[in-house]
C-alpha atoms as a PDB file:
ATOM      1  CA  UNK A   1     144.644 114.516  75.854  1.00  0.00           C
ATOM      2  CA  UNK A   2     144.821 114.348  71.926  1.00  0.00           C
ATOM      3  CA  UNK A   3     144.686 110.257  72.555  1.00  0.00           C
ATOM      4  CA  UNK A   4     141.316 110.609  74.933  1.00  0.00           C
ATOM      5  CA  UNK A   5     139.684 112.886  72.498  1.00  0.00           C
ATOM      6  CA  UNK A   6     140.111 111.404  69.343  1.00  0.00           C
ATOM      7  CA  UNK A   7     140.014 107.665  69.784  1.00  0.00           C
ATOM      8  CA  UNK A   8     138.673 107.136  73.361  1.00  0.00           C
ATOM      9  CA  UNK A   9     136.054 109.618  73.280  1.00  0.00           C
ATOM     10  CA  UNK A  10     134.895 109.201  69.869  1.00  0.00           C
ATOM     11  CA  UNK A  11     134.973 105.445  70.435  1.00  0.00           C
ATOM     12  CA  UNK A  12     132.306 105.504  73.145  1.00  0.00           C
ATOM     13  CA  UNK A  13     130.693 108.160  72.370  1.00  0.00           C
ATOM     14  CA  UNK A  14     129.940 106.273  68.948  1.00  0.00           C
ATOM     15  CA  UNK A  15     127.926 103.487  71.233  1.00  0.00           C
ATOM     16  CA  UNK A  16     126.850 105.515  73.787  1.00  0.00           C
ATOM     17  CA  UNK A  17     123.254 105.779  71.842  1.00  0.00           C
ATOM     18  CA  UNK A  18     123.648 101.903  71.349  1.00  0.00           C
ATOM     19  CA  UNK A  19     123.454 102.009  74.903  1.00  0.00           C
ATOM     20  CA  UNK A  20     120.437 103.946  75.761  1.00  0.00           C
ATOM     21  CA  UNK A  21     118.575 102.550  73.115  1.00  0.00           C
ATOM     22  CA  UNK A  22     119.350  98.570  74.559  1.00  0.00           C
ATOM     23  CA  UNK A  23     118.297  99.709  77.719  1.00  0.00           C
ATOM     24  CA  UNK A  24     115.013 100.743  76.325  1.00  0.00           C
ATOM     25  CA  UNK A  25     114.397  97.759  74.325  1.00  0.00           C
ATOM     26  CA  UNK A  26     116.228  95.102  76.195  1.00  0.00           C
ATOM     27  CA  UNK A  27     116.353  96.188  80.015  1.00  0.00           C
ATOM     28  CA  UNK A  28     119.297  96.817  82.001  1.00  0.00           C
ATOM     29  CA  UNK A  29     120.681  93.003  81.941  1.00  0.00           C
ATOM     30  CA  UNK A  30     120.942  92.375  78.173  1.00  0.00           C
ATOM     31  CA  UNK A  31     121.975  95.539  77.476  1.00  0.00           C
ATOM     32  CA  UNK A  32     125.066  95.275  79.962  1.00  0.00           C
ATOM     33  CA  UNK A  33     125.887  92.356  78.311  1.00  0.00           C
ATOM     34  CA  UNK A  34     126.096  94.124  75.181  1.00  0.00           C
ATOM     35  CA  UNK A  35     128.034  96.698  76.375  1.00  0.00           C
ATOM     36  CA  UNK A  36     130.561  93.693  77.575  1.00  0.00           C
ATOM     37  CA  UNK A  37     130.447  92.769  73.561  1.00  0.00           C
ATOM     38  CA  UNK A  38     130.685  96.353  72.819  1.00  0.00           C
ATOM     39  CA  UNK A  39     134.033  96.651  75.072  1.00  0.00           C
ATOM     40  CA  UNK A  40     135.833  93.500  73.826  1.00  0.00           C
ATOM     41  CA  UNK A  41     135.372  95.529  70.248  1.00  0.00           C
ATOM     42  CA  UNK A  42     136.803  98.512  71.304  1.00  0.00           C
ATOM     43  CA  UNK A  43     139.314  96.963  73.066  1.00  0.00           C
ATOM     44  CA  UNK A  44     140.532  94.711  70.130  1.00  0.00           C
ATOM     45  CA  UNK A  45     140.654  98.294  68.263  1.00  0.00           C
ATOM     46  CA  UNK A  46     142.678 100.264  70.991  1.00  0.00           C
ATOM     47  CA  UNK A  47     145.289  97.122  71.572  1.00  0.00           C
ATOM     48  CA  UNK A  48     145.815  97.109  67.490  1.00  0.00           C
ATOM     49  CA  UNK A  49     146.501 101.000  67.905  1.00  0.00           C
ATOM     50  CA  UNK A  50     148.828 100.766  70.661  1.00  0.00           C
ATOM     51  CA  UNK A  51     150.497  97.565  68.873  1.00  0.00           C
ATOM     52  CA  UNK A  52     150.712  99.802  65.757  1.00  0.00           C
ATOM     53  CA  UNK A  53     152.798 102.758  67.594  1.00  0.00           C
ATOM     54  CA  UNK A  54     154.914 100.520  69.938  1.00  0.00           C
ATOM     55  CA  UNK A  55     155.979  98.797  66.425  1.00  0.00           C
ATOM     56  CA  UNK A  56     156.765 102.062  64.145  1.00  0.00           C
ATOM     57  CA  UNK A  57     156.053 105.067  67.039  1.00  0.00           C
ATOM     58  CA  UNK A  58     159.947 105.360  67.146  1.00  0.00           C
ATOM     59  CA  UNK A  59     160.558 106.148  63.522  1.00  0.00           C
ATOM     60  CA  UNK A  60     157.403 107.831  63.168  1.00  0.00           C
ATOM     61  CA  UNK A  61     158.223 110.704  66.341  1.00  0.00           C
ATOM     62  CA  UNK A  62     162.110 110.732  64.864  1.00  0.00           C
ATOM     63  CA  UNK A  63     160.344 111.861  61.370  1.00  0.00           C
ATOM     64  CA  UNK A  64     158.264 114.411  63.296  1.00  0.00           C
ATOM     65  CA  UNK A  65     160.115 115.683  66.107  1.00  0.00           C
ATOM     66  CA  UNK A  66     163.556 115.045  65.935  1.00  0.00           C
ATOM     67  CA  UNK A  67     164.930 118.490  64.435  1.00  0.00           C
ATOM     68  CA  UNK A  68     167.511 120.991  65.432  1.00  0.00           C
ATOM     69  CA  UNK A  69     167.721 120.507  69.293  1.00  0.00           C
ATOM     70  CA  UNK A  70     165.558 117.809  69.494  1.00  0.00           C
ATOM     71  CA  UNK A  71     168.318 114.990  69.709  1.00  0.00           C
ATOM     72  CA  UNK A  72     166.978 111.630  69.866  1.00  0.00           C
ATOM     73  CA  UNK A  73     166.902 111.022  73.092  1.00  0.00           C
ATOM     74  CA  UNK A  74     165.026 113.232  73.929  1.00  0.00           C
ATOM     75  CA  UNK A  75     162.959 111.299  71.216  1.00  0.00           C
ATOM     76  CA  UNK A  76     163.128 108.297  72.658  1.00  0.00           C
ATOM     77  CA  UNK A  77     161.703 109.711  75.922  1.00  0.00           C
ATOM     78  CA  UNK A  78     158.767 111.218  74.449  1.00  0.00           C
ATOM     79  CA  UNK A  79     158.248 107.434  72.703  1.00  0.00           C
ATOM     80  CA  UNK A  80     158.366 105.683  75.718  1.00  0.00           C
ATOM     81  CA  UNK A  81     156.077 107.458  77.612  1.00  0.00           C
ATOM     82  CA  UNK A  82     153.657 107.878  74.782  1.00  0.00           C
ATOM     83  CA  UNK A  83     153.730 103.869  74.892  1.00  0.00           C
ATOM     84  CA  UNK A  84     153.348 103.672  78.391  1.00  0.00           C
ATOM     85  CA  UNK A  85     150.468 106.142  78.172  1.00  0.00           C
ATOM     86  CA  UNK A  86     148.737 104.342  75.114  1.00  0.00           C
ATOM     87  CA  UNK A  87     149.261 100.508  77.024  1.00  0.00           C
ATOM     88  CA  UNK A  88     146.675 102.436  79.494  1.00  0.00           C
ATOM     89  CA  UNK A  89     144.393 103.010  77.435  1.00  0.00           C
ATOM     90  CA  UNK A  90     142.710  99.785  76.833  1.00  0.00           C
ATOM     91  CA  UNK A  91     141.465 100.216  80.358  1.00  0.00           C
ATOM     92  CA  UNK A  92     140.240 103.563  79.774  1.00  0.00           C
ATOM     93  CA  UNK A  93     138.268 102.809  77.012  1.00  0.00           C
ATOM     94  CA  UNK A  94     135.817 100.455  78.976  1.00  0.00           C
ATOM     95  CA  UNK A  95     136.053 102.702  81.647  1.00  0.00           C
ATOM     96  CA  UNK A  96     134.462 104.985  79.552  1.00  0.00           C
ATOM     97  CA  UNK A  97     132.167 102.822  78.005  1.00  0.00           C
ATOM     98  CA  UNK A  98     130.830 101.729  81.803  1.00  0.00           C
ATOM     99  CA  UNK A  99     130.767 105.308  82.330  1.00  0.00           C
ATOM    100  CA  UNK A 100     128.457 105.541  79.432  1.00  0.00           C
ATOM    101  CA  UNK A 101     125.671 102.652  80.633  1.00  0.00           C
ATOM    102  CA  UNK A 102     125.962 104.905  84.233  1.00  0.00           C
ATOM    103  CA  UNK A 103     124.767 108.143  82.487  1.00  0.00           C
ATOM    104  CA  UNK A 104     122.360 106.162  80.290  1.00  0.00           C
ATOM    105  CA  UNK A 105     120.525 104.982  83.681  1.00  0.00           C
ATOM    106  CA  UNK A 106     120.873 108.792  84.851  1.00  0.00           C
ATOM    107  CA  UNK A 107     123.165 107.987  87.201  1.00  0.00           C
ATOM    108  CA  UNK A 108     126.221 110.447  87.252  1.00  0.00           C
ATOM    109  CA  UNK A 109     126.786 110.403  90.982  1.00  0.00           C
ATOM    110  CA  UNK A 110     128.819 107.530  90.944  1.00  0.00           C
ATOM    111  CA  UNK A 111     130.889 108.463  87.987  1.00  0.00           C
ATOM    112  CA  UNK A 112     131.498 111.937  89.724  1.00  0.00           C
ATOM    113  CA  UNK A 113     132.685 110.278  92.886  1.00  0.00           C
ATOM    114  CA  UNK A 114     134.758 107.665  91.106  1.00  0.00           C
ATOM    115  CA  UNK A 115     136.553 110.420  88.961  1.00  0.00           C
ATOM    116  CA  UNK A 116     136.904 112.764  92.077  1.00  0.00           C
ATOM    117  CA  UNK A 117     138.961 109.531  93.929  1.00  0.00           C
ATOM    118  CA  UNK A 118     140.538 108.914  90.716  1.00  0.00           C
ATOM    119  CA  UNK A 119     142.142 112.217  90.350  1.00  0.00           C
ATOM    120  CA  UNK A 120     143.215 112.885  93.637  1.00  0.00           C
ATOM    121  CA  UNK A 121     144.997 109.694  93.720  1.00  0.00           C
ATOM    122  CA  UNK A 122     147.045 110.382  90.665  1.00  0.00           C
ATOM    123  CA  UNK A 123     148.337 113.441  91.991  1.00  0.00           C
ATOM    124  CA  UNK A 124     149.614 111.922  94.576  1.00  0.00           C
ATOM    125  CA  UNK A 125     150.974 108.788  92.827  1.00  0.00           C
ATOM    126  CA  UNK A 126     152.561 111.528  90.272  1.00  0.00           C
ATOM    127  CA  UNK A 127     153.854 113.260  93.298  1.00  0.00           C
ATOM    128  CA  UNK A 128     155.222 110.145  94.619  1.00  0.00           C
ATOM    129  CA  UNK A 129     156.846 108.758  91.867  1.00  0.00           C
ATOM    130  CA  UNK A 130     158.640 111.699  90.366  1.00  0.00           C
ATOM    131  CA  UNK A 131     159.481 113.840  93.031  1.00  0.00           C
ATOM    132  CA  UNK A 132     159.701 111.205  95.991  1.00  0.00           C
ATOM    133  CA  UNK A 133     161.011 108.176  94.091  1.00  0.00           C
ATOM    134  CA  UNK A 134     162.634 110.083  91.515  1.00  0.00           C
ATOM    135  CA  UNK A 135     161.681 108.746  88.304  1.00  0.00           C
ATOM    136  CA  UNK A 136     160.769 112.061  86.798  1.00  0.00           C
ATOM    137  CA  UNK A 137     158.584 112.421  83.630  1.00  0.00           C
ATOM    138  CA  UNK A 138     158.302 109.017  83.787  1.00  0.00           C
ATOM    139  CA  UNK A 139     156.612 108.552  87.162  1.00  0.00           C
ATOM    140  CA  UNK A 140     153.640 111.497  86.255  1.00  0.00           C
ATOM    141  CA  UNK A 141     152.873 108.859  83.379  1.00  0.00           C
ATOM    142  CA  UNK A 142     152.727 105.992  85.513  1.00  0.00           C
ATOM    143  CA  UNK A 143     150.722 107.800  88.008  1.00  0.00           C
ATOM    144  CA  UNK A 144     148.115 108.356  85.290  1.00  0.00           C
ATOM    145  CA  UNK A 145     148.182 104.804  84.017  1.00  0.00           C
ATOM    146  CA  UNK A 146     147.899 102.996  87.225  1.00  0.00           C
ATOM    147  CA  UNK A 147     145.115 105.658  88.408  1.00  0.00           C
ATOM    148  CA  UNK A 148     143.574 104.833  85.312  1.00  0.00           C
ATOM    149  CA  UNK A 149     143.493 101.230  86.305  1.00  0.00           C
ATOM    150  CA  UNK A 150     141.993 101.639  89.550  1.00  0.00           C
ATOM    151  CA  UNK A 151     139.511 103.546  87.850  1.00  0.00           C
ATOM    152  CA  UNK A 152     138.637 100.623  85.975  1.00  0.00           C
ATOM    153  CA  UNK A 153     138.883  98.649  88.654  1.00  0.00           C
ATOM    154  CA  UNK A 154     136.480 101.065  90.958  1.00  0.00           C
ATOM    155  CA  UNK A 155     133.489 101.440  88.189  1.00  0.00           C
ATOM    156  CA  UNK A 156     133.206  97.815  87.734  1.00  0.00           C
ATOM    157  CA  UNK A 157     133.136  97.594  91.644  1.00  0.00           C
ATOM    158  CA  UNK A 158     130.258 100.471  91.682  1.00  0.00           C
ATOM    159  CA  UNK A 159     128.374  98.464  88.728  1.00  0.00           C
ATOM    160  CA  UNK A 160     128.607  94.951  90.828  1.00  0.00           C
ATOM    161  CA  UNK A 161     127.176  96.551  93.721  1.00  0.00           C
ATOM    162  CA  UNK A 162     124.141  98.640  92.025  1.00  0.00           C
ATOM    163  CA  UNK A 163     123.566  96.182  88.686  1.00  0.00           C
ATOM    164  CA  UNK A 164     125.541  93.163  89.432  1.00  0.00           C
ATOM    165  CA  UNK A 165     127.210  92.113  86.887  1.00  0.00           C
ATOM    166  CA  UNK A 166     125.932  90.237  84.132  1.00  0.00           C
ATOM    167  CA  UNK A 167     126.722  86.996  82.443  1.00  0.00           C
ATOM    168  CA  UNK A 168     129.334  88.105  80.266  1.00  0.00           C
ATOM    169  CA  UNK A 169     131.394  89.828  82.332  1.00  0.00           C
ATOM    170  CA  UNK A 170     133.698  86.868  82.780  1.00  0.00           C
ATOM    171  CA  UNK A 171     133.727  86.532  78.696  1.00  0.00           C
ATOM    172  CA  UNK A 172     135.120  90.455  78.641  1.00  0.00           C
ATOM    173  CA  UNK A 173     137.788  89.711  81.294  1.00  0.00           C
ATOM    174  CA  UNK A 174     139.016  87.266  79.515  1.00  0.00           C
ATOM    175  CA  UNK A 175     138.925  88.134  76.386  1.00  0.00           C
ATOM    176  CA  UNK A 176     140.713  91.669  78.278  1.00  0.00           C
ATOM    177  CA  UNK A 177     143.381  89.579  79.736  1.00  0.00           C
ATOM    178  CA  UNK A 178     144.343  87.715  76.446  1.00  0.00           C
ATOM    179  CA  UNK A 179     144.832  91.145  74.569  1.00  0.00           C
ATOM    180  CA  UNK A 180     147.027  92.255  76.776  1.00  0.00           C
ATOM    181  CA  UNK A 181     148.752  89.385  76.349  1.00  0.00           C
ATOM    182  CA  UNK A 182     148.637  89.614  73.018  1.00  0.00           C
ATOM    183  CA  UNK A 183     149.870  93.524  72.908  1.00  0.00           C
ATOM    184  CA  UNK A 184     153.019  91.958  75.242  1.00  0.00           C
ATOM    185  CA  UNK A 185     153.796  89.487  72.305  1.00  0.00           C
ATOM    186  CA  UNK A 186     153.246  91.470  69.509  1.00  0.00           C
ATOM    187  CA  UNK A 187     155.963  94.104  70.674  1.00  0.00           C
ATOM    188  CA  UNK A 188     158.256  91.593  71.708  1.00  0.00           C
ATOM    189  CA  UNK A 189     158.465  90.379  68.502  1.00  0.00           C
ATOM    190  CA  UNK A 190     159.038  93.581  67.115  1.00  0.00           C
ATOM    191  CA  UNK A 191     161.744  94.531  69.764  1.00  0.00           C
ATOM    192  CA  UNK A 192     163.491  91.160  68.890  1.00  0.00           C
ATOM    193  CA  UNK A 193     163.079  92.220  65.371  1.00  0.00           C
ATOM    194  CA  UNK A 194     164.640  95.342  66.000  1.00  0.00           C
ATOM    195  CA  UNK A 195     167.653  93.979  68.430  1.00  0.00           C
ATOM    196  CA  UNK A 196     168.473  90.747  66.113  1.00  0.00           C
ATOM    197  CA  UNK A 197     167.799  91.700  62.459  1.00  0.00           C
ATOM    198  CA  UNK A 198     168.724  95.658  62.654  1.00  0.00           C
ATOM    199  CA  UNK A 199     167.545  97.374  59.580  1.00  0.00           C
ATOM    200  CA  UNK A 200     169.407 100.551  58.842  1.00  0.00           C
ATOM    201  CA  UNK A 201     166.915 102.437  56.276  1.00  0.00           C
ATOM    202  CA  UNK A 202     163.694 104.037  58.330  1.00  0.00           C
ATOM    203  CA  UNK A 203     161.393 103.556  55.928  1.00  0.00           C
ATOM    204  CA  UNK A 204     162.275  99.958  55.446  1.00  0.00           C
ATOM    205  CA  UNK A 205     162.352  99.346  58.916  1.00  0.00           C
ATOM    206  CA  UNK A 206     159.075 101.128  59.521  1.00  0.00           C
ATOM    207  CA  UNK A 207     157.143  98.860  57.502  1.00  0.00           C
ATOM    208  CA  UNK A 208     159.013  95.983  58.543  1.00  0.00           C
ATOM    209  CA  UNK A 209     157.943  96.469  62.323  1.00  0.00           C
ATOM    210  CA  UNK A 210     154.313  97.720  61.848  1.00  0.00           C
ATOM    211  CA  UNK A 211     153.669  94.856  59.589  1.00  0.00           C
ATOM    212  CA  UNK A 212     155.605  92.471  61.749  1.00  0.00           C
ATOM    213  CA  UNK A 213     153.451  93.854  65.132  1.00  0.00           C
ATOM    214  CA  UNK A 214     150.200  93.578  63.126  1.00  0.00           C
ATOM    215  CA  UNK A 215     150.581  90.043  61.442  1.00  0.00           C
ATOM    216  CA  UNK A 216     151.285  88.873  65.238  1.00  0.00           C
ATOM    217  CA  UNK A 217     148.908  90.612  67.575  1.00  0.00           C
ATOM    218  CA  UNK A 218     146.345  89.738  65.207  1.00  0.00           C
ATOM    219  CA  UNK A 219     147.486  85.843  64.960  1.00  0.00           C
ATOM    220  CA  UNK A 220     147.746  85.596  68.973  1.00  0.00           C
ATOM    221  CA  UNK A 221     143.896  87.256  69.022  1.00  0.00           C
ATOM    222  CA  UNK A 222     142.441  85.154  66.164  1.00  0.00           C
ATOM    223  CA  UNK A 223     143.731  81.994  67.791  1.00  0.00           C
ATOM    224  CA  UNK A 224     143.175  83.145  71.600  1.00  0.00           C
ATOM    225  CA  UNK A 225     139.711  85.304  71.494  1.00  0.00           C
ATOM    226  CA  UNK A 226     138.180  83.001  68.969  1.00  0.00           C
ATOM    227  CA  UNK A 227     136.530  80.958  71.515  1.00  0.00           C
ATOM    228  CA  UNK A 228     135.183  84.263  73.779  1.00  0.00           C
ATOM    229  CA  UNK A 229     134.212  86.001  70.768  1.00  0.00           C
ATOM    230  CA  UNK A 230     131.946  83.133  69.605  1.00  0.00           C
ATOM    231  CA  UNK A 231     130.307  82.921  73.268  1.00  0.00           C
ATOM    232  CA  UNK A 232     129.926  86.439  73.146  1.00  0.00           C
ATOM    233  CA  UNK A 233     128.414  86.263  70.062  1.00  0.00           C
ATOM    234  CA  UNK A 234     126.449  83.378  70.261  1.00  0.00           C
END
């Protein structure tokens, strides 16, 4: 909830007047495709976040958390489903910003019925996962993140069908897929790190890892998005 309010919410609620105002000037095409540029922005900024806490999360919820009966693995639970909630969020956050060009055209209806479908069907993938398959706290996080992709996947269905979509679309999806991929890397790196060259002050570590996470996810997106992000931009 804290994650939603203060970086996804904020986020598009900072181009949500962006929005409304380019479908004003600009009509409903141009301004979806800036809300595509829009998204690969916010995107970029949400992967570097959740880059940032895979790399140094660990040390940084030990420092907070890990007191009296809080042993640490009970800390490293609440880190790895933090991380598997924040991976989500790159979906959300264009989610959100669809949402956004829906309301501008004064259409919540569709949003409504998308979020309706949405929650009922993490409940029951919640359900399913921690009670049916066993997987515990674990499985009522991946019921939220794979809800939240169908969300995703369900708006920019309902957009096709009432907008179509426009000509960047494909530039956004890619651009999408390659910072995932880039996220993937960047904490591989920094779990390699961690396994091969073990570091046994915090602090040291700590900076180590972020720095390590940031120098590569922001390498691998430089060198992959480059070309998108000059198309986009063009």
């Amino acid at each position: 909830g804290l994650v939603n309010t203060l970086i996804i919410g904020n986020m598009s609620n900072f181009f949500y007047p962006r929005i409304i105002a380019d479908i004003e000037n600009v009509g409903r095409r141009e301004a979806q495709n800036r809300m595509w540029k829009y998204s690969i922005v916010l995107q970029t900024a949400v992967c570097a976040i959740i880059v940032l806490f895979i790399a140094g999360g660990r040390e940084l919820i030990a420092l907070l958390l890990q007191h009296g009966e809080f042993t640490e693995e009970a800390s490293s639970e609440v880190f790895s489903c933090m991380a598997l909630y924040l991976f989500s969020q790159q979906f959300n956050i264009t989610r959100d910003l669809i949402y956004r060009f829906f309301y501008a055209c004064d259409d919540t209806v569709t949003t409504m019925r998308n979020g309706i479908v949405v929650s009922g069907l993490n409940i029951v993938l919640s359900i399913v996962f921690a009670f049916v398959l066993g997987i515990g706290v674990y499985g009522i996080v991946l019921g939220t993140v794979l809800s939240g992709m169908y969300s995703l996947a369900g708006i920019v269905f309902q957009l096709k069908k009432k907008e179509t979509l426009s000509d960047l679309f494909p530039v956004a999806l890619r651009s999408s897929i390659k910072l995932c991929a880039g996220v993937i890397i960047a904490c591989l790196g920094v779990f390699m790190l961690r396994e091969f060259a073990p570091i046994a002050n915090s602090v040291v570590r700590f900076v180590i890892c972020v720095t390590s996470g940031a120098a590569l996810f922001g390498c691998f997106s430089v060198i992959a998005c480059a070309k998108d992000i000059r198309k986009a931009w063009a």
